[in-house]
PDB file of N, CA and C in Angstrom:
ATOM      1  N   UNK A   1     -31.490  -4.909   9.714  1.00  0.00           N
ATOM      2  CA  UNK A   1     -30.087  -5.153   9.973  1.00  0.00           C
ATOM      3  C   UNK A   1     -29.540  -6.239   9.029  1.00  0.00           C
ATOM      4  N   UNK A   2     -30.340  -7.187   8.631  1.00  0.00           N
ATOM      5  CA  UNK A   2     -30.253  -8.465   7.676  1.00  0.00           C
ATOM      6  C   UNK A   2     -30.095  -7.679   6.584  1.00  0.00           C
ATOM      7  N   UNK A   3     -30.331  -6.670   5.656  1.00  0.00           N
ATOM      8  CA  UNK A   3     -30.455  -5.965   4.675  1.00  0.00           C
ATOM      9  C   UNK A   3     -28.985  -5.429   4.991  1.00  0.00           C
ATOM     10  N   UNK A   4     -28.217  -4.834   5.670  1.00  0.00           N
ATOM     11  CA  UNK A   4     -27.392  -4.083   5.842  1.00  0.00           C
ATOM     12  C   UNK A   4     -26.342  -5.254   5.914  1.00  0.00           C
ATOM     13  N   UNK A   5     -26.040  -6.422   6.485  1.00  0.00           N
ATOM     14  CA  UNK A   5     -25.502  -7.200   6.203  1.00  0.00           C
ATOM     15  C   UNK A   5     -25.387  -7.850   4.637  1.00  0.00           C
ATOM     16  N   UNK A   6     -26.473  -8.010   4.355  1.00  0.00           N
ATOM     17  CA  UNK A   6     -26.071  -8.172   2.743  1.00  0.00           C
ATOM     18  C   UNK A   6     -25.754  -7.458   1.874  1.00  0.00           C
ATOM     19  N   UNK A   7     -25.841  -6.183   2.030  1.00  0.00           N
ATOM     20  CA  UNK A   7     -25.404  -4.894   1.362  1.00  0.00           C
ATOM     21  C   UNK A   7     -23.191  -5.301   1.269  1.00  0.00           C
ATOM     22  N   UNK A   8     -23.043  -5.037   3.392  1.00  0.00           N
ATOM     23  CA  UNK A   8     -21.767  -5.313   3.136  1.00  0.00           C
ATOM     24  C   UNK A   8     -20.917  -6.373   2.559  1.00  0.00           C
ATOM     25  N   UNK A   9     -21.721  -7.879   2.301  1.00  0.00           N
ATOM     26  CA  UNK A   9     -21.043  -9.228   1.657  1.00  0.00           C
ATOM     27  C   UNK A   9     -21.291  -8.748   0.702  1.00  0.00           C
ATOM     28  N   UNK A  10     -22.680  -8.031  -0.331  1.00  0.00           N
ATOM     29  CA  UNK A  10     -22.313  -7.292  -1.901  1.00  0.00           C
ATOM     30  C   UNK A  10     -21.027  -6.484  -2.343  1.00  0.00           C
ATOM     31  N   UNK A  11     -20.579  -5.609  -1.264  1.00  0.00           N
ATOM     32  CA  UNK A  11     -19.678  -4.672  -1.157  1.00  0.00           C
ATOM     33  C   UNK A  11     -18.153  -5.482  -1.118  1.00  0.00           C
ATOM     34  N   UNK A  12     -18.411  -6.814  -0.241  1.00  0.00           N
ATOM     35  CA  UNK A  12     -17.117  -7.287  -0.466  1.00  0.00           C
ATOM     36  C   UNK A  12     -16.624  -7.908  -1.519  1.00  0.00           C
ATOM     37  N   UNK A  13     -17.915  -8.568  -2.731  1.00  0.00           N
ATOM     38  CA  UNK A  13     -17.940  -8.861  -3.203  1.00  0.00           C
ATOM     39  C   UNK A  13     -17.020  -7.891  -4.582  1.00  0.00           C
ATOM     40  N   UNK A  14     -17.698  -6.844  -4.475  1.00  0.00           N
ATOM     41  CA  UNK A  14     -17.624  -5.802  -5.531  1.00  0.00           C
ATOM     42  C   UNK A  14     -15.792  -5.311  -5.392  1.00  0.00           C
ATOM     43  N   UNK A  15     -15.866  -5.074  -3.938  1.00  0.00           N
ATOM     44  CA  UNK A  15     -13.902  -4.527  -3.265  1.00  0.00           C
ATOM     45  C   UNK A  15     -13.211  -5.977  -4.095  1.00  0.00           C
ATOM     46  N   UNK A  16     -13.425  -7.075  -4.077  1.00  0.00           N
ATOM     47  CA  UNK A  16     -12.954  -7.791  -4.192  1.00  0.00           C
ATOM     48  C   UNK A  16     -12.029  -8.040  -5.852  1.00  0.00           C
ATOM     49  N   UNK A  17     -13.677  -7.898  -5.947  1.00  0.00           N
ATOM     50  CA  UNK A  17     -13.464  -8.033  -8.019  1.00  0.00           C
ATOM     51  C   UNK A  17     -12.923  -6.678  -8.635  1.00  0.00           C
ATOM     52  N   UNK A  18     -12.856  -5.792  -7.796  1.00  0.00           N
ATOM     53  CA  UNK A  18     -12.302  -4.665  -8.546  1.00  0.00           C
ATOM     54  C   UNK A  18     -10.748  -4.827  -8.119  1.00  0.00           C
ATOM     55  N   UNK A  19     -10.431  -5.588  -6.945  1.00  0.00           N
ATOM     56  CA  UNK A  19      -9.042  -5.471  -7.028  1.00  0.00           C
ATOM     57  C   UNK A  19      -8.200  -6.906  -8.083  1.00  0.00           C
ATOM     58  N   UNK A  20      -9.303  -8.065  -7.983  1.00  0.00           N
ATOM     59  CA  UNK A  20      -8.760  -8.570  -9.035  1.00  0.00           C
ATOM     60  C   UNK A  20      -9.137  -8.221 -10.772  1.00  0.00           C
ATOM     61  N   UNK A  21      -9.044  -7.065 -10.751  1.00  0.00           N
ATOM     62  CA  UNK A  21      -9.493  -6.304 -12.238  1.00  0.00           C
ATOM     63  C   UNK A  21      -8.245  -5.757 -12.564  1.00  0.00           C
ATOM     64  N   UNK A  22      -7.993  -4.865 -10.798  1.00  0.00           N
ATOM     65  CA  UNK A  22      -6.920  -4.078 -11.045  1.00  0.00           C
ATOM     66  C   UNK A  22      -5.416  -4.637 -11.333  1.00  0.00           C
ATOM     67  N   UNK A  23      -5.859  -6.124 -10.658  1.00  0.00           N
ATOM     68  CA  UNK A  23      -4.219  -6.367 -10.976  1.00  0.00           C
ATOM     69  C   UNK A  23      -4.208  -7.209 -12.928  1.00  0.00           C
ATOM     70  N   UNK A  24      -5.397  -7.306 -13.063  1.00  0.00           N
ATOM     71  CA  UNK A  24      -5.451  -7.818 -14.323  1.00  0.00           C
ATOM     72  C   UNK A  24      -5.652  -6.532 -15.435  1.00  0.00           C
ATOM     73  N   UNK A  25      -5.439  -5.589 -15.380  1.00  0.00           N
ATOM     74  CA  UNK A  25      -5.390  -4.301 -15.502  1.00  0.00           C
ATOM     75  C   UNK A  25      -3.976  -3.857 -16.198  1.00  0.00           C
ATOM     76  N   UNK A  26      -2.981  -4.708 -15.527  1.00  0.00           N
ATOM     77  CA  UNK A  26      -1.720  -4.274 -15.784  1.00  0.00           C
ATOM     78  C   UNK A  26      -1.355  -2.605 -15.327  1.00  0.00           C
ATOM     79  N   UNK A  27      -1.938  -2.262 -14.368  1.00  0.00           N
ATOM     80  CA  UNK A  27      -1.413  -0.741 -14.253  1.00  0.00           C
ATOM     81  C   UNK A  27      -2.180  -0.040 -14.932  1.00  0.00           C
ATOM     82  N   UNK A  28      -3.595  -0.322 -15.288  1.00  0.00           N
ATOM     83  CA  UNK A  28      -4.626   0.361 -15.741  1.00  0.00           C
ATOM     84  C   UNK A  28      -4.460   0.579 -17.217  1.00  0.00           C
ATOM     85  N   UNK A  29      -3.050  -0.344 -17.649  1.00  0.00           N
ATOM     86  CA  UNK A  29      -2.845   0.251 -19.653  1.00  0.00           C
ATOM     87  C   UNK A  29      -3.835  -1.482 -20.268  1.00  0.00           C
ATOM     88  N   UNK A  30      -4.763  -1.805 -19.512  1.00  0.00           N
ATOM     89  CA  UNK A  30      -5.578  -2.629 -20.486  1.00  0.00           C
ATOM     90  C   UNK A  30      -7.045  -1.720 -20.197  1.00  0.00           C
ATOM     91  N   UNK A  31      -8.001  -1.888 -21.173  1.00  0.00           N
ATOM     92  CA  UNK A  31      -9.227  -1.308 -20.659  1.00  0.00           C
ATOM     93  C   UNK A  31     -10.221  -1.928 -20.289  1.00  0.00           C
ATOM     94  N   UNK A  32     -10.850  -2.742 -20.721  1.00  0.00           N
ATOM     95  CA  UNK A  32     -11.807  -3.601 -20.400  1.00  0.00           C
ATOM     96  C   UNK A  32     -11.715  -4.072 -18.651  1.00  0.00           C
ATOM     97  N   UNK A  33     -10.198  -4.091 -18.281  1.00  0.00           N
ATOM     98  CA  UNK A  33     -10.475  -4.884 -16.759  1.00  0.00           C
ATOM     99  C   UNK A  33     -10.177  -3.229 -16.014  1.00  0.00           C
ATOM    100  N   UNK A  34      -9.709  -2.696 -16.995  1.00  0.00           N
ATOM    101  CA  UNK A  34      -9.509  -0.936 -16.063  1.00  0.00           C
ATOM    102  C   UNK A  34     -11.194  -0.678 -16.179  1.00  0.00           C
ATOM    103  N   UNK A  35     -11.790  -0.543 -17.010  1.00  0.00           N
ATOM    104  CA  UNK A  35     -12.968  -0.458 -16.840  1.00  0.00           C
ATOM    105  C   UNK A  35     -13.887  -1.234 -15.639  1.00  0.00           C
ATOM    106  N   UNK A  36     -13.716  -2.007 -16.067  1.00  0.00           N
ATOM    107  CA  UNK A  36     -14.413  -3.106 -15.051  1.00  0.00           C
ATOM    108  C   UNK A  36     -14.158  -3.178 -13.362  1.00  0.00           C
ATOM    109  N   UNK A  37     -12.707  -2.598 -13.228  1.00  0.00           N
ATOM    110  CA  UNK A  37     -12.304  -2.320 -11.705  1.00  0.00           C
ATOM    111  C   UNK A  37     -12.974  -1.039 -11.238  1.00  0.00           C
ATOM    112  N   UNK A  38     -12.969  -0.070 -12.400  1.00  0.00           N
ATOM    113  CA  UNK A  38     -13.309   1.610 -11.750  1.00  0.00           C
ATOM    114  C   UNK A  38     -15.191   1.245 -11.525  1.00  0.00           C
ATOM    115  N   UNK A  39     -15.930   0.539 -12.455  1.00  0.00           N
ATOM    116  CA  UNK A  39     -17.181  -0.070 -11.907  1.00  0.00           C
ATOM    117  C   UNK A  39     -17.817  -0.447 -11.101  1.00  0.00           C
ATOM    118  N   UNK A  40     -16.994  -1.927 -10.586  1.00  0.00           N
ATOM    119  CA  UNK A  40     -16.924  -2.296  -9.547  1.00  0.00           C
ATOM    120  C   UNK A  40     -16.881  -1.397  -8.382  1.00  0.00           C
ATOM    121  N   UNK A  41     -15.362  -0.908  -8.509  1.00  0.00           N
ATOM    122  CA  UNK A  41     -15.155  -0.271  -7.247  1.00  0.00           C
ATOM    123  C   UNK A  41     -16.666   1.145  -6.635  1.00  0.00           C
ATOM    124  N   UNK A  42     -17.123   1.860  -8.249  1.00  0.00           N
ATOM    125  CA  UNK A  42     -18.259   2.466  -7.569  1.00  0.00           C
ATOM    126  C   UNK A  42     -19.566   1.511  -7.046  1.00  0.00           C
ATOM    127  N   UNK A  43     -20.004   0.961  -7.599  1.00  0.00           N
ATOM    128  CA  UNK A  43     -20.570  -0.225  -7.017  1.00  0.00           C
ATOM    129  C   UNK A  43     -20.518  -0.322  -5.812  1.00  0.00           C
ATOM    130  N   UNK A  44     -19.555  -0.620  -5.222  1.00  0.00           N
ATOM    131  CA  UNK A  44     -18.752  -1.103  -4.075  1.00  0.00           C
ATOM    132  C   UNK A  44     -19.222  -0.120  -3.397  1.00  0.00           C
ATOM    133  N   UNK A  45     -19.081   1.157  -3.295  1.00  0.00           N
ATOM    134  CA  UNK A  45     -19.515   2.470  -2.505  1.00  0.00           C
ATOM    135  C   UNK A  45     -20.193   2.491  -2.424  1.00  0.00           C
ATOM    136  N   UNK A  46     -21.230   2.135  -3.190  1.00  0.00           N
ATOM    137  CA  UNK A  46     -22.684   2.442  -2.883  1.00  0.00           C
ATOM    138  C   UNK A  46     -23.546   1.865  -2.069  1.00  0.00           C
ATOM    139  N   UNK A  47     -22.882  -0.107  -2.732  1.00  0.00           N
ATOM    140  CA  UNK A  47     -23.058  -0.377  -1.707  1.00  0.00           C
ATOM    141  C   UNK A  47     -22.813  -0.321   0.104  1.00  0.00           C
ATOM    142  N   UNK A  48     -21.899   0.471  -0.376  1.00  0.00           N
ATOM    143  CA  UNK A  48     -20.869   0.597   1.680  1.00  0.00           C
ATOM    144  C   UNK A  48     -22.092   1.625   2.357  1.00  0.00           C
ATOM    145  N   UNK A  49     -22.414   2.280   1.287  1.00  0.00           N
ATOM    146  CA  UNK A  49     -23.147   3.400   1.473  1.00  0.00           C
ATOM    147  C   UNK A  49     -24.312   3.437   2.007  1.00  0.00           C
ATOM    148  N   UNK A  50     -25.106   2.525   1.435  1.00  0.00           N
ATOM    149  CA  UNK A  50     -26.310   1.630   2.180  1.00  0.00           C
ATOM    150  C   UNK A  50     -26.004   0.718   3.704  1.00  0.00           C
ATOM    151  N   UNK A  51     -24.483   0.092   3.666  1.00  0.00           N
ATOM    152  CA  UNK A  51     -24.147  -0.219   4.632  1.00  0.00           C
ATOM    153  C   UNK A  51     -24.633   0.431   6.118  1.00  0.00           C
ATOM    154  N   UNK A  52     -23.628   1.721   6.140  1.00  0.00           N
ATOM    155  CA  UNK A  52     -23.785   2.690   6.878  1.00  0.00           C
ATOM    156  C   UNK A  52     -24.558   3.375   6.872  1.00  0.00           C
ATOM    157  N   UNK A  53     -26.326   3.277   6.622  1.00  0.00           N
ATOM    158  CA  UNK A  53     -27.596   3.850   6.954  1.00  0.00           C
ATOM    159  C   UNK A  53     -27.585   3.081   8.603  1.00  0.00           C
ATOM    160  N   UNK A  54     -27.283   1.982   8.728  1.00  0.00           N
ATOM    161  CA  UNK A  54     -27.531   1.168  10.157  1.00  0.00           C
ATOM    162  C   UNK A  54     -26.258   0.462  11.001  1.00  0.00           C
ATOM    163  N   UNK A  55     -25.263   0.626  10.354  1.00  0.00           N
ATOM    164  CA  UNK A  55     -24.235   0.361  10.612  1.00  0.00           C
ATOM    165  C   UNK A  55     -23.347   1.504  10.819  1.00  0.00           C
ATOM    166  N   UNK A  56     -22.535   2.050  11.820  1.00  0.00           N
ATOM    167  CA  UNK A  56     -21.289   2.829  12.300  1.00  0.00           C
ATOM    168  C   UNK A  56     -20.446   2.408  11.239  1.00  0.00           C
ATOM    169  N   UNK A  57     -19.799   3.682  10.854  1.00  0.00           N
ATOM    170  CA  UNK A  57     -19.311   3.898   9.753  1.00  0.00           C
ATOM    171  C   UNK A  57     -17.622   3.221  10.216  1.00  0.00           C
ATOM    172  N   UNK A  58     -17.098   3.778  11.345  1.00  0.00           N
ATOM    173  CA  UNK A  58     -16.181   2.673  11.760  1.00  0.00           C
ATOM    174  C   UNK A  58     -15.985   1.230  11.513  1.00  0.00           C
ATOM    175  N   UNK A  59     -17.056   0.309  12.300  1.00  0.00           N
ATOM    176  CA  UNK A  59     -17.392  -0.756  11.824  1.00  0.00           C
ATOM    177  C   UNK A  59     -17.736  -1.505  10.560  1.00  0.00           C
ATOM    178  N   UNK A  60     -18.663  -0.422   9.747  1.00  0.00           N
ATOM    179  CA  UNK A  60     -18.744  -1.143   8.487  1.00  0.00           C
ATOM    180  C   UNK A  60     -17.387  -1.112   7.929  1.00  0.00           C
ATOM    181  N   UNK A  61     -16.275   0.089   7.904  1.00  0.00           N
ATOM    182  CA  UNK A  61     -15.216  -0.256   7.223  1.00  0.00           C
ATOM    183  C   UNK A  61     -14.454  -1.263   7.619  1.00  0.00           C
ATOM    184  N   UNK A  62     -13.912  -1.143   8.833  1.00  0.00           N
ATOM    185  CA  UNK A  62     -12.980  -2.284   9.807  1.00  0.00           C
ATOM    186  C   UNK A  62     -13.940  -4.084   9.211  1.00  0.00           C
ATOM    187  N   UNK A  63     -15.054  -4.355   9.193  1.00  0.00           N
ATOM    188  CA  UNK A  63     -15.416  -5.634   8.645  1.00  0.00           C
ATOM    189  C   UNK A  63     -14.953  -5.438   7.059  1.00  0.00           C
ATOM    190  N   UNK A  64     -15.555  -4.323   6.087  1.00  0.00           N
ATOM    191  CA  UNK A  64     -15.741  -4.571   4.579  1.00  0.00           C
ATOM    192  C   UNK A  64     -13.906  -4.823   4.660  1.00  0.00           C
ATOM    193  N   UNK A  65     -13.121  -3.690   4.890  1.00  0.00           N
ATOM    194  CA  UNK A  65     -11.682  -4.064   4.557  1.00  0.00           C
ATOM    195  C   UNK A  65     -10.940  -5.307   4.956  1.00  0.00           C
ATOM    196  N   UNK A  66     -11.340  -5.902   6.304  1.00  0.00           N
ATOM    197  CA  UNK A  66     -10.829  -7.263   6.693  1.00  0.00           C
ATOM    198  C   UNK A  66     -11.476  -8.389   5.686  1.00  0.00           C
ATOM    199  N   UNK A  67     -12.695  -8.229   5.544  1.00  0.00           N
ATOM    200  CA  UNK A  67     -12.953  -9.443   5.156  1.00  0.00           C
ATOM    201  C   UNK A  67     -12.756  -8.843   3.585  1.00  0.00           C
ATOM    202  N   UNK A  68     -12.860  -8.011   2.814  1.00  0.00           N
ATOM    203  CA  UNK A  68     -11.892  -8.007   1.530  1.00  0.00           C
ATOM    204  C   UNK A  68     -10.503  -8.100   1.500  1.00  0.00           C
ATOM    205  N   UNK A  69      -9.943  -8.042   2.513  1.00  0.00           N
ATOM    206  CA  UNK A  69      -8.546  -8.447   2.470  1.00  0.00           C
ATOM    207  C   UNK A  69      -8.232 -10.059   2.519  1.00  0.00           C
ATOM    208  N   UNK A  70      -9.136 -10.637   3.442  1.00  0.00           N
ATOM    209  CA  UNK A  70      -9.045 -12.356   3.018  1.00  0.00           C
ATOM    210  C   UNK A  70      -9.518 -12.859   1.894  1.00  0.00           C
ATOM    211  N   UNK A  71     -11.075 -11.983   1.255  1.00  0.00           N
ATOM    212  CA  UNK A  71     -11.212 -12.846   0.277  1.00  0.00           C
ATOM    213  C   UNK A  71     -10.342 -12.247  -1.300  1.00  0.00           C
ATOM    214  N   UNK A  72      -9.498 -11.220  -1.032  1.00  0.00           N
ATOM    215  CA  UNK A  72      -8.488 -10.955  -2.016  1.00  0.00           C
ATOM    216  C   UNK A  72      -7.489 -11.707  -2.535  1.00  0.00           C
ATOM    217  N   UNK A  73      -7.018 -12.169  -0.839  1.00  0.00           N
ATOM    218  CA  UNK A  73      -5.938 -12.827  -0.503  1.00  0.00           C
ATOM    219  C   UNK A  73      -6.563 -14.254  -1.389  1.00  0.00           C
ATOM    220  N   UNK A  74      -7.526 -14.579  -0.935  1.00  0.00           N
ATOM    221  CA  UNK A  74      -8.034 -16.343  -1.714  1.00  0.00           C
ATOM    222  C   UNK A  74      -7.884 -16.248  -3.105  1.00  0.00           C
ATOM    223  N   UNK A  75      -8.733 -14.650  -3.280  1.00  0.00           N
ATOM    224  CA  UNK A  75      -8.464 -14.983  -5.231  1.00  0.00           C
ATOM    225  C   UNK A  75      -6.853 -15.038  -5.688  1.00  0.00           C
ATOM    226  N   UNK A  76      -6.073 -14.537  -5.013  1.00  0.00           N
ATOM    227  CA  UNK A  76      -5.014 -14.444  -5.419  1.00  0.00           C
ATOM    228  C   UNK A  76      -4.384 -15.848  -5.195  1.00  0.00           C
ATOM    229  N   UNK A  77      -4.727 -16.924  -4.184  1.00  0.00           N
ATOM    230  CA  UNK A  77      -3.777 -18.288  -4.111  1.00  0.00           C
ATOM    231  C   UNK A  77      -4.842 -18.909  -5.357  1.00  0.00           C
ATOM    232  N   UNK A  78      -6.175 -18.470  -5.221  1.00  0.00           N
ATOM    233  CA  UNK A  78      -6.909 -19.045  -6.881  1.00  0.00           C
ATOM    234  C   UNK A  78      -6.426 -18.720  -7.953  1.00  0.00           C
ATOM    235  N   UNK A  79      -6.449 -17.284  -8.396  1.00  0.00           N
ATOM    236  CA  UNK A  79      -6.193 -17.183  -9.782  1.00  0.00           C
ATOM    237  C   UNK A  79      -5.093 -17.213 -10.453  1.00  0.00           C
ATOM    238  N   UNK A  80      -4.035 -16.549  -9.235  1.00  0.00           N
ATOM    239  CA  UNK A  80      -2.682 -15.962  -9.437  1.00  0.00           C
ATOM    240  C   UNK A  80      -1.631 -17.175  -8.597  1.00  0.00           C
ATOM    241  N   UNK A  81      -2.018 -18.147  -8.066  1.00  0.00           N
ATOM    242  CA  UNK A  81      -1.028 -19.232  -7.247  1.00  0.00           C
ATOM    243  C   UNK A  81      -0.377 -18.332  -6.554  1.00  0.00           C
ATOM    244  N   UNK A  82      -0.373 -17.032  -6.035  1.00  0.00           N
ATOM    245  CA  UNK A  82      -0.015 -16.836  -4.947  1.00  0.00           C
ATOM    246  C   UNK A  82      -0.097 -17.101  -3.615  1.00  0.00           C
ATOM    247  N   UNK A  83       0.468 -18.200  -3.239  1.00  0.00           N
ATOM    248  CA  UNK A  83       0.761 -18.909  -2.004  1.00  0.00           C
ATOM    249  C   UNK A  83       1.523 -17.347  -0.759  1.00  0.00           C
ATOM    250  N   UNK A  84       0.458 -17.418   0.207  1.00  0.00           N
ATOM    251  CA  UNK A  84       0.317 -16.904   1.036  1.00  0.00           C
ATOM    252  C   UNK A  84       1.777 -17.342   2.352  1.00  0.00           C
ATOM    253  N   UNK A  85       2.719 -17.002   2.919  1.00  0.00           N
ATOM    254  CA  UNK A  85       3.777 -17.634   3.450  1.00  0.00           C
ATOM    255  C   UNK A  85       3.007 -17.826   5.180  1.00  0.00           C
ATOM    256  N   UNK A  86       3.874 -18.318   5.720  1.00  0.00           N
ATOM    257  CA  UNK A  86       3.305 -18.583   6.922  1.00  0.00           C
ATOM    258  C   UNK A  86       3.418 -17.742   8.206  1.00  0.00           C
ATOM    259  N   UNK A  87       3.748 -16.818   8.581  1.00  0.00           N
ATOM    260  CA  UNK A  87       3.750 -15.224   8.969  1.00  0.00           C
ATOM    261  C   UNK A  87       2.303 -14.555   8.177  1.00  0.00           C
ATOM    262  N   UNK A  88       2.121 -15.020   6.709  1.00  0.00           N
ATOM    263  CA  UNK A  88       1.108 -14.196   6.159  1.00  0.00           C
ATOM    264  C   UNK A  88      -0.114 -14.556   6.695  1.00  0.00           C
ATOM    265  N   UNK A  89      -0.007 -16.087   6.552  1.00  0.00           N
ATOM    266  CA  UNK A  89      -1.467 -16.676   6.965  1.00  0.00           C
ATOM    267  C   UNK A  89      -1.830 -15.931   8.570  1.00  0.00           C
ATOM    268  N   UNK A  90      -0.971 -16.404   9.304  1.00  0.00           N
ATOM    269  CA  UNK A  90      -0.881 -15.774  10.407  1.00  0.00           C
ATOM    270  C   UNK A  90      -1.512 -14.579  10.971  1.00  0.00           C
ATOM    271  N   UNK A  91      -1.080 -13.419  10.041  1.00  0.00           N
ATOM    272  CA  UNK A  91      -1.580 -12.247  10.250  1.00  0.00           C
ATOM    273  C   UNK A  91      -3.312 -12.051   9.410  1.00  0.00           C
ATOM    274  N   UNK A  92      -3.632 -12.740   8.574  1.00  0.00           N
ATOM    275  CA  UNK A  92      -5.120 -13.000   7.837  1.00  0.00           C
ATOM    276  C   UNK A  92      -5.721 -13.843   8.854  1.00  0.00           C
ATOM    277  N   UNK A  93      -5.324 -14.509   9.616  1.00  0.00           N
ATOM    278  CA  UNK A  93      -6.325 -15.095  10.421  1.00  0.00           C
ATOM    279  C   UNK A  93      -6.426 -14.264  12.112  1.00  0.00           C
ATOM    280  N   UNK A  94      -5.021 -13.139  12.231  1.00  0.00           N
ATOM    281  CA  UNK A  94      -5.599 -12.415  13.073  1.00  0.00           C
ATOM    282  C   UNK A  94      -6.886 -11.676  12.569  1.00  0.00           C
ATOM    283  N   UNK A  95      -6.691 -11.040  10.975  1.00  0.00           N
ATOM    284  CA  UNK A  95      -7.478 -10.088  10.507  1.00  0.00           C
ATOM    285  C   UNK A  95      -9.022 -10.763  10.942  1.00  0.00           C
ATOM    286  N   UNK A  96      -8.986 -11.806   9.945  1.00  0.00           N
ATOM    287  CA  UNK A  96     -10.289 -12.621  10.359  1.00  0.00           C
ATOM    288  C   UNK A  96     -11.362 -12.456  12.044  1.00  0.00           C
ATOM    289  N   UNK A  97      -9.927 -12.701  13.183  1.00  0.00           N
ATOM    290  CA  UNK A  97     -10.587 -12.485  14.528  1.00  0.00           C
ATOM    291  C   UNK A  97     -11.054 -10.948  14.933  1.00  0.00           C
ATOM    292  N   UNK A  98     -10.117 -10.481  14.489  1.00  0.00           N
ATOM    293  CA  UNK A  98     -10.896  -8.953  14.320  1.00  0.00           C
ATOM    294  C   UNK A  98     -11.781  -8.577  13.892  1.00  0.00           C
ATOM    295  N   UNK A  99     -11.905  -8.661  13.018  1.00  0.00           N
ATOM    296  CA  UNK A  99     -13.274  -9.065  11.866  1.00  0.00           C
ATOM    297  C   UNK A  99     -14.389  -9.180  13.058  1.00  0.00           C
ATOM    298  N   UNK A 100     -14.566 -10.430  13.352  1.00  0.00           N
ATOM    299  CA  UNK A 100     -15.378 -11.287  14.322  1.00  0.00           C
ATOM    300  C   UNK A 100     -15.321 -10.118  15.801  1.00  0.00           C
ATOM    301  N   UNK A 101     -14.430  -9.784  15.858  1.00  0.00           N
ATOM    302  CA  UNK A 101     -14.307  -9.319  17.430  1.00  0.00           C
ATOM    303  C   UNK A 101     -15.306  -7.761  17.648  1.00  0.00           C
ATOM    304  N   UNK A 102     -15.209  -7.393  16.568  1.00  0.00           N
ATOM    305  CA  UNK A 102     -16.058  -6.003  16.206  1.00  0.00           C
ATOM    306  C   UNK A 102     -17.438  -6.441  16.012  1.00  0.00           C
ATOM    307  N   UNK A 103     -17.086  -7.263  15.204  1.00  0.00           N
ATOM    308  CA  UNK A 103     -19.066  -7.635  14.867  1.00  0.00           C
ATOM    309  C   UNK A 103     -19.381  -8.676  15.760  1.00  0.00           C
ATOM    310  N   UNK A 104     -18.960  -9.165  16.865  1.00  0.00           N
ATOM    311  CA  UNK A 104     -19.912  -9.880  17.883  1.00  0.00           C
ATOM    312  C   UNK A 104     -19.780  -9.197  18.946  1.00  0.00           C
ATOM    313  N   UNK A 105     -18.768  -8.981  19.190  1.00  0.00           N
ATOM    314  CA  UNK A 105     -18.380  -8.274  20.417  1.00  0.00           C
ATOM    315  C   UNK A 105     -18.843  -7.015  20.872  1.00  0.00           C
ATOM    316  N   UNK A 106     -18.547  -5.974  19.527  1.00  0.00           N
ATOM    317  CA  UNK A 106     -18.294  -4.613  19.807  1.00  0.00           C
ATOM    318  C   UNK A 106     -19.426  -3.769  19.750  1.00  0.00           C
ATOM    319  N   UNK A 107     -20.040  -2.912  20.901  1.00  0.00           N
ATOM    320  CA  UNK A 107     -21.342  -2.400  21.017  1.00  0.00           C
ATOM    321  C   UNK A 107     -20.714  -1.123  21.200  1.00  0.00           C
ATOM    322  N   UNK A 108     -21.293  -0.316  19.499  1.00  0.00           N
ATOM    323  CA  UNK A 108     -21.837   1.007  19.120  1.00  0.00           C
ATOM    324  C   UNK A 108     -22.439   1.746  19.043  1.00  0.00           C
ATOM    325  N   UNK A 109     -22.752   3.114  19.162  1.00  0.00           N
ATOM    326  CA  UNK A 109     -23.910   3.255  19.342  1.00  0.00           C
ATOM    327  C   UNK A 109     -23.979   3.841  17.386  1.00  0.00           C
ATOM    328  N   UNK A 110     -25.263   4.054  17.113  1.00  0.00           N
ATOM    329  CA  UNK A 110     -25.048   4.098  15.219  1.00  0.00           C
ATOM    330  C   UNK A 110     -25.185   5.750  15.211  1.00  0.00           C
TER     331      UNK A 110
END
């Protein structure tokens, strides 16, 4: 199960960097970061893919997409100074409890 957990923090890792590729991408007319996002992003599957050998395929998505949606959100107040408004934060730290509420809480069967 420890294996399948690190699979999905690889995976968020990978969702992550491919979306800051994509926006450095310009709309996919640069190549190197268009390259580098379409990579990633298979990467990313494969890893999800390994995910869900032990993990409910529900669950692994509902965690990989929440918690790539916060750590998107970070690269973006990092790289891009996009300051997050306060309604936004708001709704990322519901995401966050959700996040949490599935993976402590929520009993699946696989």
């Amino acid at each position: 199960m420890i294996y399948s957990y690190a699979f999905l923090l690889f995976a968020v890792v990978l969702g992550t960097a491919s979306n800051s590729f994509a926006k450095s991408s310009e709309g996919f007319t640069k190549l190197l970061p268009s390259l580098a996002s379409a990579i990633t992003i298979i990467l990313c599957m494969y890893a999800l893919s390994n995910v869900m050998k032990n993990i409910p395929m529900g669950i692994t998505y509902a965690s990989f997409a929440g918690l790539c949606i916060i750590a998107t959100a970070a690269v973006g107040v990092y790289k891009y100074g996009q300051i997050p408004s306060l309604s936004s934060m708001l709704g990322l730290l519901l995401i966050i409890i959700g996040v949490l509420i599935v993976n402590l809480l929520g009993k699946t069967a696989s």
